[in-house]
PDB file of N, CA and C in Angstrom:
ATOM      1  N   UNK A   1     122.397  80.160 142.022  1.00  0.00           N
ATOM      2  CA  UNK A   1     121.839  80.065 140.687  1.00  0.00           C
ATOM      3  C   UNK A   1     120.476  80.741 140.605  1.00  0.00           C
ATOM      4  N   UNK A   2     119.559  80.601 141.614  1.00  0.00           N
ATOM      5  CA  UNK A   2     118.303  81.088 142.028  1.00  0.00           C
ATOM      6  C   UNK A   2     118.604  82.581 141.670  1.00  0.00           C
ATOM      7  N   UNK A   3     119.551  83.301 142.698  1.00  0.00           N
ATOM      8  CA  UNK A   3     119.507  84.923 142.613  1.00  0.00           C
ATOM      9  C   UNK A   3     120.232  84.961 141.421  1.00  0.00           C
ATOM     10  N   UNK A   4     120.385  84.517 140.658  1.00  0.00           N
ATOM     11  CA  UNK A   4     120.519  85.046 139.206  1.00  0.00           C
ATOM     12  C   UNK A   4     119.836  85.309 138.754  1.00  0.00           C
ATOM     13  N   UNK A   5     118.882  84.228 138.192  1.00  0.00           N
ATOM     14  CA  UNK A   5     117.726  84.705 137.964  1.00  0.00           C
ATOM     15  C   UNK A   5     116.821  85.147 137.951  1.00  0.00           C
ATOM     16  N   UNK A   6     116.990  85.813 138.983  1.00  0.00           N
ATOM     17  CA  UNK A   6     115.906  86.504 139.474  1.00  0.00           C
ATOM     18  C   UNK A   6     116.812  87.834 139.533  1.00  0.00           C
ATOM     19  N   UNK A   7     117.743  88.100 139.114  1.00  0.00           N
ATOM     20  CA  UNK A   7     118.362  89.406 138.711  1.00  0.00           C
ATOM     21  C   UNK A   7     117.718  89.444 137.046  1.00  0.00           C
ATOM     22  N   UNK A   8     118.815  88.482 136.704  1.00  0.00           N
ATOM     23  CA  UNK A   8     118.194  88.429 134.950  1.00  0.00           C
ATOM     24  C   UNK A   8     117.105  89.038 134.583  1.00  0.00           C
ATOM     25  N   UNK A   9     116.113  88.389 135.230  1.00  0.00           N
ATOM     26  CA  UNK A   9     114.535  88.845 135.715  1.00  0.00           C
ATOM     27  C   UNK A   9     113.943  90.246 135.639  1.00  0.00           C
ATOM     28  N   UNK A  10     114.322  91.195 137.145  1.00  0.00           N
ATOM     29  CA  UNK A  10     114.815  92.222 137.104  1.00  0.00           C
ATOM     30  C   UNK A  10     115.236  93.216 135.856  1.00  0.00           C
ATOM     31  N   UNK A  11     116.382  92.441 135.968  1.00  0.00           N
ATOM     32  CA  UNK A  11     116.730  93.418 134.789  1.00  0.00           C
ATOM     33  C   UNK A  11     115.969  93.759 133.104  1.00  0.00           C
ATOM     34  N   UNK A  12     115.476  92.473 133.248  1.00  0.00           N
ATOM     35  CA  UNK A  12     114.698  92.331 132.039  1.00  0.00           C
ATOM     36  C   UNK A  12     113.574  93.061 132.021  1.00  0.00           C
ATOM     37  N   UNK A  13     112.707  93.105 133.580  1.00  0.00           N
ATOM     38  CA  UNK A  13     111.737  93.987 133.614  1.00  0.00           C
ATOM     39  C   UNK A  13     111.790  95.682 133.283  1.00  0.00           C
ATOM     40  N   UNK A  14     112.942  95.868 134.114  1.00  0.00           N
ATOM     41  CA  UNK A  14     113.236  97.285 134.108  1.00  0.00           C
ATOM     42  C   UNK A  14     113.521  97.340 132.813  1.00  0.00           C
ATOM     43  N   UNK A  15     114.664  97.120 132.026  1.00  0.00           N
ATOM     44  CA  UNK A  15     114.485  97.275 130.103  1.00  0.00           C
ATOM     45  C   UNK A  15     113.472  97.705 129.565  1.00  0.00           C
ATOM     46  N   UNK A  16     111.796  97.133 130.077  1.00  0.00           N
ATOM     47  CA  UNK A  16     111.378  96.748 129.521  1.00  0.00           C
ATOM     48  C   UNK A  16     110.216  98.190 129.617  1.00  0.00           C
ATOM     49  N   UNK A  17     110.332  98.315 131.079  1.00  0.00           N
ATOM     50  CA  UNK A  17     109.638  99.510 131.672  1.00  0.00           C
ATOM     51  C   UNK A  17     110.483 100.756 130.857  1.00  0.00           C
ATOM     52  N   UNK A  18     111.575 100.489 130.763  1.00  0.00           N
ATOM     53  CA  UNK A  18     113.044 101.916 129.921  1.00  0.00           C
ATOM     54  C   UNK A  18     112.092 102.257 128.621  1.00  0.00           C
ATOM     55  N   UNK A  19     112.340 100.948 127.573  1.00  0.00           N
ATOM     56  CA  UNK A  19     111.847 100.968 126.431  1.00  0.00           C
ATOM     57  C   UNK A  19     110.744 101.250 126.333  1.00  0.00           C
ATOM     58  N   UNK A  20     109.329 100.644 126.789  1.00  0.00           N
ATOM     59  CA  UNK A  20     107.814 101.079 126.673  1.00  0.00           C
ATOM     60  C   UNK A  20     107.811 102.836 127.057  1.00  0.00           C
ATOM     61  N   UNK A  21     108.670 103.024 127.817  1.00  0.00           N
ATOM     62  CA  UNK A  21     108.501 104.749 128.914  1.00  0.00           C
ATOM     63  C   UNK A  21     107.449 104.649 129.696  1.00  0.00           C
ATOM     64  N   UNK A  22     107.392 105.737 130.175  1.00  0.00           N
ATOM     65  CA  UNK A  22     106.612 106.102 131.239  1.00  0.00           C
ATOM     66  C   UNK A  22     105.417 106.371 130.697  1.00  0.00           C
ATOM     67  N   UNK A  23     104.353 106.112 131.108  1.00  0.00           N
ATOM     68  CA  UNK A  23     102.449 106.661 130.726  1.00  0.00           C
ATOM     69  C   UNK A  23     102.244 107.907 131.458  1.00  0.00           C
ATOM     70  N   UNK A  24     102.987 107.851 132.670  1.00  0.00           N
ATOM     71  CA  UNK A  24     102.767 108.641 133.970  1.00  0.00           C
ATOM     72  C   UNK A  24     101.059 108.568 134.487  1.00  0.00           C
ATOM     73  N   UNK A  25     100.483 107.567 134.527  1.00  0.00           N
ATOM     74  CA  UNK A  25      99.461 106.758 134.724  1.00  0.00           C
ATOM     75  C   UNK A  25      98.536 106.952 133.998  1.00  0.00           C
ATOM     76  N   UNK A  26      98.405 107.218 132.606  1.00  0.00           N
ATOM     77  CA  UNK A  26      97.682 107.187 131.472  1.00  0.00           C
ATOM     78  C   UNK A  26      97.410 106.078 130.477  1.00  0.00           C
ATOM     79  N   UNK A  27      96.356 105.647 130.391  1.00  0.00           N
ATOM     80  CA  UNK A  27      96.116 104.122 129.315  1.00  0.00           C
ATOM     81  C   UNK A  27      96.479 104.653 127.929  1.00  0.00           C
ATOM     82  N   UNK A  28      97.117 103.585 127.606  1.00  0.00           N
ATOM     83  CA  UNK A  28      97.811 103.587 126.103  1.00  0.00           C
ATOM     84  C   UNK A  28      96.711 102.813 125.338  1.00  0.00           C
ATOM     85  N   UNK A  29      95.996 103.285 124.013  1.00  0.00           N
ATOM     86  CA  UNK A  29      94.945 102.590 123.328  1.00  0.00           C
ATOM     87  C   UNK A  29      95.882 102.246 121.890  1.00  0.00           C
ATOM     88  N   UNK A  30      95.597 101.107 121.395  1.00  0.00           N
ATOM     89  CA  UNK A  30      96.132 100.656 119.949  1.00  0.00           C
ATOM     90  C   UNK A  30      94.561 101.450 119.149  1.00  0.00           C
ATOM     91  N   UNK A  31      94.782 101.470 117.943  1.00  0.00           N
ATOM     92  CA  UNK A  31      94.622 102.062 117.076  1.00  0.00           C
ATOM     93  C   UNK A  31      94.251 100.714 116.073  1.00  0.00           C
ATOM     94  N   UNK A  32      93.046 100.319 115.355  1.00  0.00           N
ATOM     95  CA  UNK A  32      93.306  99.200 114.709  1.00  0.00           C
ATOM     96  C   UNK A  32      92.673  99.415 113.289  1.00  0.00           C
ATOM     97  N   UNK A  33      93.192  99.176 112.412  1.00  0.00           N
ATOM     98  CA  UNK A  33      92.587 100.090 111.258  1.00  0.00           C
ATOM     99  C   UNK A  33      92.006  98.841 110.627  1.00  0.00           C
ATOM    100  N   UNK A  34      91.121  99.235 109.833  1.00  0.00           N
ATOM    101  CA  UNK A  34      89.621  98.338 109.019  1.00  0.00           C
ATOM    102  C   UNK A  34      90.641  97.760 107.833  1.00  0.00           C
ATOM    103  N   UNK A  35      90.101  96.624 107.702  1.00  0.00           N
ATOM    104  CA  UNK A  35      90.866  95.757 106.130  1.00  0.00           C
ATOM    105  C   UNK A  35      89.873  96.068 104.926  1.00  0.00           C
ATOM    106  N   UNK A  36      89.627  97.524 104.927  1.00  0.00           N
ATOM    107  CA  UNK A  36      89.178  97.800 103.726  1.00  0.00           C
ATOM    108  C   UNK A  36      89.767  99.105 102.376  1.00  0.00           C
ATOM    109  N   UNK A  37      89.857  98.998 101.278  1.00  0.00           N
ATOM    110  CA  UNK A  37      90.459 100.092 100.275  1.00  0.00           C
ATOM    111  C   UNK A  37      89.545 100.831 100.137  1.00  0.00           C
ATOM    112  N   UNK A  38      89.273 101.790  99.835  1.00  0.00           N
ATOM    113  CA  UNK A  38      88.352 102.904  99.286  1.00  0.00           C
ATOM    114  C   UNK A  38      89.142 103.139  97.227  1.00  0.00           C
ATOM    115  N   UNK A  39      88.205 103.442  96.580  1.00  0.00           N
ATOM    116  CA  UNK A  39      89.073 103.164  95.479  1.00  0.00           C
ATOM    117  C   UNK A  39      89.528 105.094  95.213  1.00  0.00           C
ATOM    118  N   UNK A  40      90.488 105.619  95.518  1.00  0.00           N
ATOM    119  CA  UNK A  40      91.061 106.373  95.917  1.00  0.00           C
ATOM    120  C   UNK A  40      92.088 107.149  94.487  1.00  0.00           C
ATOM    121  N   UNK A  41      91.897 108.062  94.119  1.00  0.00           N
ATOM    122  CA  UNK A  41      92.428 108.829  93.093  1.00  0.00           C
ATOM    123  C   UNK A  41      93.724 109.462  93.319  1.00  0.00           C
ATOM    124  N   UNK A  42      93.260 110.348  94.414  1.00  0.00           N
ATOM    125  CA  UNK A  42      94.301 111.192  94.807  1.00  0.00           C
ATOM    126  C   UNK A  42      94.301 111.783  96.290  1.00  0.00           C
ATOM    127  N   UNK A  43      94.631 112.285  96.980  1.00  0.00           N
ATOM    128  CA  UNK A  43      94.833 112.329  98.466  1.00  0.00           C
ATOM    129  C   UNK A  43      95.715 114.235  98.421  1.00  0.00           C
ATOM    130  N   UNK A  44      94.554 115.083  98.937  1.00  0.00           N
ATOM    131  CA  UNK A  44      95.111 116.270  99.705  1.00  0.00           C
ATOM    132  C   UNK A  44      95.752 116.388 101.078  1.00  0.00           C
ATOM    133  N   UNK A  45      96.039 116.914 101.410  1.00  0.00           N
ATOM    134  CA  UNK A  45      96.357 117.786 102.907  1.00  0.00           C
ATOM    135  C   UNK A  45      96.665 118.976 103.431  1.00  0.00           C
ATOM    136  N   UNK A  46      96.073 119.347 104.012  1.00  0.00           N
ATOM    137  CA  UNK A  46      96.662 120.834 104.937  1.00  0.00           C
ATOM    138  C   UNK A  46      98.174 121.170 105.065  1.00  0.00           C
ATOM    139  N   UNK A  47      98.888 120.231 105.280  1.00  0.00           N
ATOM    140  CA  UNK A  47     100.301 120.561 105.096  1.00  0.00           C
ATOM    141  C   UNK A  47     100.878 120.521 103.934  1.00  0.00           C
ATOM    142  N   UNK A  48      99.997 120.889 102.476  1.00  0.00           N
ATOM    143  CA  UNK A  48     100.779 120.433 101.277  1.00  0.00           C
ATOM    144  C   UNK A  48      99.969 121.150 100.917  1.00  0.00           C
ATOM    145  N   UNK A  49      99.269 122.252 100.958  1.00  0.00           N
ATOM    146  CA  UNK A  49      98.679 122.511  99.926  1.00  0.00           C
ATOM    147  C   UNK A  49      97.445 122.367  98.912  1.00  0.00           C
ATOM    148  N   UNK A  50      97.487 122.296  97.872  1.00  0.00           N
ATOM    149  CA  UNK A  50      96.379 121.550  96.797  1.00  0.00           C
ATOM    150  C   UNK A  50      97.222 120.924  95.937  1.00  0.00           C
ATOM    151  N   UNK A  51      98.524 120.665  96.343  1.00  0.00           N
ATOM    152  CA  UNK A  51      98.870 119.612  95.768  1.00  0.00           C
ATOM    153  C   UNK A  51      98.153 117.789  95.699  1.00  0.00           C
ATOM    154  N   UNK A  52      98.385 117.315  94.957  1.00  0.00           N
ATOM    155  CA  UNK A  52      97.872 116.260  94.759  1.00  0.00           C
ATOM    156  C   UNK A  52      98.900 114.723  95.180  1.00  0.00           C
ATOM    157  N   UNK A  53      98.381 114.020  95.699  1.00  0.00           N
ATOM    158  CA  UNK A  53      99.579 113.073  96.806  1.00  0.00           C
ATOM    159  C   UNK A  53      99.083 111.716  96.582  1.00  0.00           C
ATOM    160  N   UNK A  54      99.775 111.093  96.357  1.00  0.00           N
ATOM    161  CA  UNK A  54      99.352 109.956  96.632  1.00  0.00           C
ATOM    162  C   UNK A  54      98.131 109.042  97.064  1.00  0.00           C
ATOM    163  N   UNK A  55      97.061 108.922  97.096  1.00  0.00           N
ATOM    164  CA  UNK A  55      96.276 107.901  98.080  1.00  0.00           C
ATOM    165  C   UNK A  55      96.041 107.276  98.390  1.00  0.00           C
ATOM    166  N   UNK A  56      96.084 106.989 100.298  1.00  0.00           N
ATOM    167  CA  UNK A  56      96.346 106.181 100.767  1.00  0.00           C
ATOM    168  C   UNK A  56      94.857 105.306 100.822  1.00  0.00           C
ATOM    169  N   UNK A  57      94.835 103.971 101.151  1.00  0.00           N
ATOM    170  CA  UNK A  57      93.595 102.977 101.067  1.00  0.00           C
ATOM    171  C   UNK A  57      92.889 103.565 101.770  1.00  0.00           C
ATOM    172  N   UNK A  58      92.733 104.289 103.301  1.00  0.00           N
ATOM    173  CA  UNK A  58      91.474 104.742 103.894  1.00  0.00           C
ATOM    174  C   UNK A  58      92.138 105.948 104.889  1.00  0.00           C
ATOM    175  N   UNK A  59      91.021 106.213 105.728  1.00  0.00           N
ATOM    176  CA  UNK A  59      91.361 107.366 106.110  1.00  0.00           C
ATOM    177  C   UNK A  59      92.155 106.789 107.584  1.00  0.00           C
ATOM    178  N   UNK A  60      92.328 105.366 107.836  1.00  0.00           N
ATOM    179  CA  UNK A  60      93.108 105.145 109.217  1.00  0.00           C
ATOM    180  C   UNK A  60      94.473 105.002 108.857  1.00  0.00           C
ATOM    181  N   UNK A  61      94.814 104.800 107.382  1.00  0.00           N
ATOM    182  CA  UNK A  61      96.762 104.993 106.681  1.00  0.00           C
ATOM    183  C   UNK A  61      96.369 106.413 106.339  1.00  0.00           C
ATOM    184  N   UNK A  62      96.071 107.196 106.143  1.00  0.00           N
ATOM    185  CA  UNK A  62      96.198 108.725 105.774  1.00  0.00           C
ATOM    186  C   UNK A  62      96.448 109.375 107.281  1.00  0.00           C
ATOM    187  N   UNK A  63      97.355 110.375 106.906  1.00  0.00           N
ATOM    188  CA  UNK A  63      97.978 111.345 107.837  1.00  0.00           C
ATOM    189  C   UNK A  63      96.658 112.185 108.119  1.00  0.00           C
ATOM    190  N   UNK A  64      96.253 112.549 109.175  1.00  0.00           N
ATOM    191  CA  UNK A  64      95.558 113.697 109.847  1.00  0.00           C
ATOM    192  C   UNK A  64      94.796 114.409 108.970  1.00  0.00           C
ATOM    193  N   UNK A  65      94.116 115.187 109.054  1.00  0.00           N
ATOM    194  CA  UNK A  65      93.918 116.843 107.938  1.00  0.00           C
ATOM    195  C   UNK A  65      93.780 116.231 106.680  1.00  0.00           C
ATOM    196  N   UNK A  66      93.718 115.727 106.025  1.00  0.00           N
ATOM    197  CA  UNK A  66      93.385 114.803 105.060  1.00  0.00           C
ATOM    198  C   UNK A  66      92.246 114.736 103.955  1.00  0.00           C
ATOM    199  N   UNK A  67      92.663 114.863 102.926  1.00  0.00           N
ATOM    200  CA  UNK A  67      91.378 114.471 102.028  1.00  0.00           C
ATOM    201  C   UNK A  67      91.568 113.624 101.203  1.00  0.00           C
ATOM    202  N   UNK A  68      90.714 111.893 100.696  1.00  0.00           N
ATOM    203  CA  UNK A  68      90.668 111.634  99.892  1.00  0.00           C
ATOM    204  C   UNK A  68      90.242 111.835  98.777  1.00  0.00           C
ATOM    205  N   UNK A  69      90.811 111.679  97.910  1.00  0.00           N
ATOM    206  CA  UNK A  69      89.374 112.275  96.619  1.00  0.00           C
ATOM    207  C   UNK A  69      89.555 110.901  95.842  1.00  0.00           C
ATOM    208  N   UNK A  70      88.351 110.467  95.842  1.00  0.00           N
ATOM    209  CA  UNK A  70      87.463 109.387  95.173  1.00  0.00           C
ATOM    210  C   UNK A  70      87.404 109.026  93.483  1.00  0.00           C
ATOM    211  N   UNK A  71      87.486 108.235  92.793  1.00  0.00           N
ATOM    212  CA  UNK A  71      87.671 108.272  91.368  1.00  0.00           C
ATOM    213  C   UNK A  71      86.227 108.542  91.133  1.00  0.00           C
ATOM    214  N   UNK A  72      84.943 108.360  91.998  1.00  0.00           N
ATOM    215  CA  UNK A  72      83.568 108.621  91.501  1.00  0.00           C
ATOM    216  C   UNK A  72      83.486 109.794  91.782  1.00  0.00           C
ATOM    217  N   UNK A  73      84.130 110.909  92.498  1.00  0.00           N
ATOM    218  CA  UNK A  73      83.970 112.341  92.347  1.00  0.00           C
ATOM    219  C   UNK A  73      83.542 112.925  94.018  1.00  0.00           C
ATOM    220  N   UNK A  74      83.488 112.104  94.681  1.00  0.00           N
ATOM    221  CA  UNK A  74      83.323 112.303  95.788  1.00  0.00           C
ATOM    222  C   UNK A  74      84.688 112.473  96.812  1.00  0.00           C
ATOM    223  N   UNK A  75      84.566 112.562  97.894  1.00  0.00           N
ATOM    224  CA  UNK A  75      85.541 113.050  98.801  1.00  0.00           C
ATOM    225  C   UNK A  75      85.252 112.411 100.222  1.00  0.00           C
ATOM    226  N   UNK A  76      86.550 111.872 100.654  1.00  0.00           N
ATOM    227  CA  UNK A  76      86.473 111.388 102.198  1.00  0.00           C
ATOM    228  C   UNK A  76      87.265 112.385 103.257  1.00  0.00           C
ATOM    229  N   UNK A  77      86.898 112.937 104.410  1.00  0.00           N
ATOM    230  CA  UNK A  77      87.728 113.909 105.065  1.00  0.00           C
ATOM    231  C   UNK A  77      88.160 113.149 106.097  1.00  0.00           C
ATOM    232  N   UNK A  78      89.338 112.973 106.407  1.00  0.00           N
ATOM    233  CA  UNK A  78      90.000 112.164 107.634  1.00  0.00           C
ATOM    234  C   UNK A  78      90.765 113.353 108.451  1.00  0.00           C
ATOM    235  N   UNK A  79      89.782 113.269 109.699  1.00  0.00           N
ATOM    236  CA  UNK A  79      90.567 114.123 110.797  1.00  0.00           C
ATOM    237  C   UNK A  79      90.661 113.304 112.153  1.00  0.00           C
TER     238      UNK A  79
END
């Protein structure tokens, strides 16, 4: 009953090592974004153009290359 569980075990580890992948000995950092809105008009990007997109609450939910544009006329650049 013992070496079962301790297969179970095993196996559960390795899954677990499958799913996360490999770092290949590199630290993995989380990313933790601020609980704050910016009051936000409209949202550019480099991959779109001067089209006008959506905007997102700050620059840690906005994609890369990024510009907010501000309803007071100002501008946030998220890179």
């Amino acid at each position: 009953m013992a070496a079962t569980r301790v297969t179970i075990l095993a196996l559960l580890l390795l899954y677990g090592i499958i799913i996360m992948g490999d770092t290949h000995g590199r630290s993995v950092v989380a990313k933790a974004c601020p609980l704050y809105c910016l009051d936000v008009d409209y949202m550019t990007c480099a991959s779109s153009g001067e089209e006008k997109l959506t905007g997102q609450c700050n620059c840690c939910l906005a994609p890369k290359n990024c510009t907010l544009h501000l309803k007071d006329g100002t501008t946030v650049s998220c890179t």
